[in-house]
Protein backbone atom coordinates (compact mmCIF):
# COMPACT_ATOMS: atom_id res chain seq x y z
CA UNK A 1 6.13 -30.72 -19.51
CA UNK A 2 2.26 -30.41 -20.11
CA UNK A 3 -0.27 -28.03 -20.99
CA UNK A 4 -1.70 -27.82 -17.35
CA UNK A 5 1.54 -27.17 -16.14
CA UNK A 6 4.67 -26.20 -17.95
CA UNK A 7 6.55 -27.17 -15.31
CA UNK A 8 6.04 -29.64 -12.84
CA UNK A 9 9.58 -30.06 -11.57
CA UNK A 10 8.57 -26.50 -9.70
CA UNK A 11 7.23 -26.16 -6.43
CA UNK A 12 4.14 -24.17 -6.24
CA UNK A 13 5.44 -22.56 -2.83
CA UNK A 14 3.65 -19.16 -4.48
CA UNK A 15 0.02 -20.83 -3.88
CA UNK A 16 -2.01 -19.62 -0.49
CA UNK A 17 -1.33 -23.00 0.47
CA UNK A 18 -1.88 -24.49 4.22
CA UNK A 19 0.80 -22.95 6.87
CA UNK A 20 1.32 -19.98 4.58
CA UNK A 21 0.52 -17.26 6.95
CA UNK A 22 -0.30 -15.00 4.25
CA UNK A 23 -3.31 -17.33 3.48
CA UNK A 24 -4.72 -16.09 7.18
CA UNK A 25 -7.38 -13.57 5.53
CA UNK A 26 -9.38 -11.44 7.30
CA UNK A 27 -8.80 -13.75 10.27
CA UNK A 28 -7.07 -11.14 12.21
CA UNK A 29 -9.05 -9.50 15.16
CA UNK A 30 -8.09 -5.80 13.59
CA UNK A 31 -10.14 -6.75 10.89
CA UNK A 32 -12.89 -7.82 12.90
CA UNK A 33 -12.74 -4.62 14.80
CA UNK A 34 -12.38 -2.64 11.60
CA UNK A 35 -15.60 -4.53 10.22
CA UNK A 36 -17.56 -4.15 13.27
CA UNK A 37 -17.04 -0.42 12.88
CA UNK A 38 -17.77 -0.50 9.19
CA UNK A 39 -20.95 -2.30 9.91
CA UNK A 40 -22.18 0.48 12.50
CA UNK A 41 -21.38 3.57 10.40
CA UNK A 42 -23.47 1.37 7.18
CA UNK A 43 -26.38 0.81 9.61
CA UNK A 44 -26.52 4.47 10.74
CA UNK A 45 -25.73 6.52 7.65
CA UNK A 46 -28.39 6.19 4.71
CA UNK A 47 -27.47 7.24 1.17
CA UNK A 48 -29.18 10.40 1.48
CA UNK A 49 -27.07 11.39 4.88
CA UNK A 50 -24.29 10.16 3.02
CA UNK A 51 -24.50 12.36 0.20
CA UNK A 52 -25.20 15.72 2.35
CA UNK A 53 -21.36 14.37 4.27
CA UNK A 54 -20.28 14.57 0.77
CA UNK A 55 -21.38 18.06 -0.60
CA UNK A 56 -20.43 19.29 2.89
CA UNK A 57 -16.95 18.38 2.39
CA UNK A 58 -16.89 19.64 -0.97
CA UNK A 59 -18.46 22.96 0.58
CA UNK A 60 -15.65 23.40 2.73
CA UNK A 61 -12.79 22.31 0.46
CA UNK A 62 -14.05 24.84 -1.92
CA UNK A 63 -13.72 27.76 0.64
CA UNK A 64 -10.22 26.60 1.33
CA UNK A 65 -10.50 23.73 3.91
CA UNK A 66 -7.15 22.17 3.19
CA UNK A 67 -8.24 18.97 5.76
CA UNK A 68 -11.43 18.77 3.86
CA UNK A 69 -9.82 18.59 0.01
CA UNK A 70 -7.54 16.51 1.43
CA UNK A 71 -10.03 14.11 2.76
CA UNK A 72 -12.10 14.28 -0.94
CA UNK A 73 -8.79 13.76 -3.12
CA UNK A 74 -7.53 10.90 -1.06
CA UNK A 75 -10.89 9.34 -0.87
CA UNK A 76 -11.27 9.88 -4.69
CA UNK A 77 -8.26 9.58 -6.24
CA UNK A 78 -6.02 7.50 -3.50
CA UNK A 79 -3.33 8.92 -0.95
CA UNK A 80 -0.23 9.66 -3.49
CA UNK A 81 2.49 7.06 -3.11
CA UNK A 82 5.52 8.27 -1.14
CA UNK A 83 8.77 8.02 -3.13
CA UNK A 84 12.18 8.25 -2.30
CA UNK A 85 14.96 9.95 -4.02
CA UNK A 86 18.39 8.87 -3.60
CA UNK A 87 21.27 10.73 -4.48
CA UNK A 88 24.70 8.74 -5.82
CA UNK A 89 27.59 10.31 -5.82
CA UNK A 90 29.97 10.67 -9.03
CA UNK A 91 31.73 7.39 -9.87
CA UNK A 92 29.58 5.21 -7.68
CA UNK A 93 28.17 3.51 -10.86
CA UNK A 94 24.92 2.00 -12.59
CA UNK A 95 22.57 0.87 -9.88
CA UNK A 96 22.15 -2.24 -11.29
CA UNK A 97 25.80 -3.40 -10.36
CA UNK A 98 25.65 -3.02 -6.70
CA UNK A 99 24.94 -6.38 -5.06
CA UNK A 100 21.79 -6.49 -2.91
CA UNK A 101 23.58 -5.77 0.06
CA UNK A 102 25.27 -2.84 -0.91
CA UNK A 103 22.27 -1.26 -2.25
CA UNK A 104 20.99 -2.16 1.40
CA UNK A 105 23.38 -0.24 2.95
CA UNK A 106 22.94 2.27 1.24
CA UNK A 107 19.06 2.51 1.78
CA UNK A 108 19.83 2.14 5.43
CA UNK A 109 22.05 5.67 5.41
CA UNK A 110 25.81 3.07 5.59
CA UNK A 111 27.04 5.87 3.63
CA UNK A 112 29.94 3.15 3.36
CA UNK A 113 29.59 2.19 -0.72
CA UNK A 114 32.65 1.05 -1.27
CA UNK A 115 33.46 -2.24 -2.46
């Protein structure tokens, strides 16, 4: 054990490494598409044009445009996370004693939890 690292009997299988698909990046011809697109709306829109989109939106959400506050608060704040409320029945016990599995089942509507 070292300073640099604490524990070099561990792989470093987290790291971006070579064959790791996650390490692909923007290498993915969706995100070339998306860019290209990007790129045309940034060469056609200035600031100013921008800006009149803007208080337009805010215009309509003001007079009740649902679609258009929508647009603004997602934009602004981020699209709310979903959640996901599950309901155990009496006696079915703490959460954290179901095995993986079972708790899989259970996501996956095996309304099955017995042991």
């Amino acid at each position: 054990m070292n300073e640099e690292n604490p524990n070099p009997e561990k792989k470093k299988s987290h790291l971006f490494g070579p064959g790791n698909k996650a390490a692909a990046g923007h290498k993915r011809p969706h995100h070339k598409a998306v860019r290209a697109l990007q790129n045309c709306i940034y060469e056609e829109v200035t600031p100013e044009e921008l800006s009149k989109i803007v208080r337009k939106l805010i215009w309509k959400a003001k007079r009740g445009d649902v679609k258009a506050a929508q647009i603004l608060l997602d934009r602004s704040l981020g699209k709310p996370v979903q959640s996901m409320e599950m309901i155990l029945n009496e006696g079915d016990g703490d959460m954290r004693e179901f095995t993986q599995d079972e708790l899989m089942r259970m996501i996956m509507g095996d309304g099955n939890n017995n042991n």
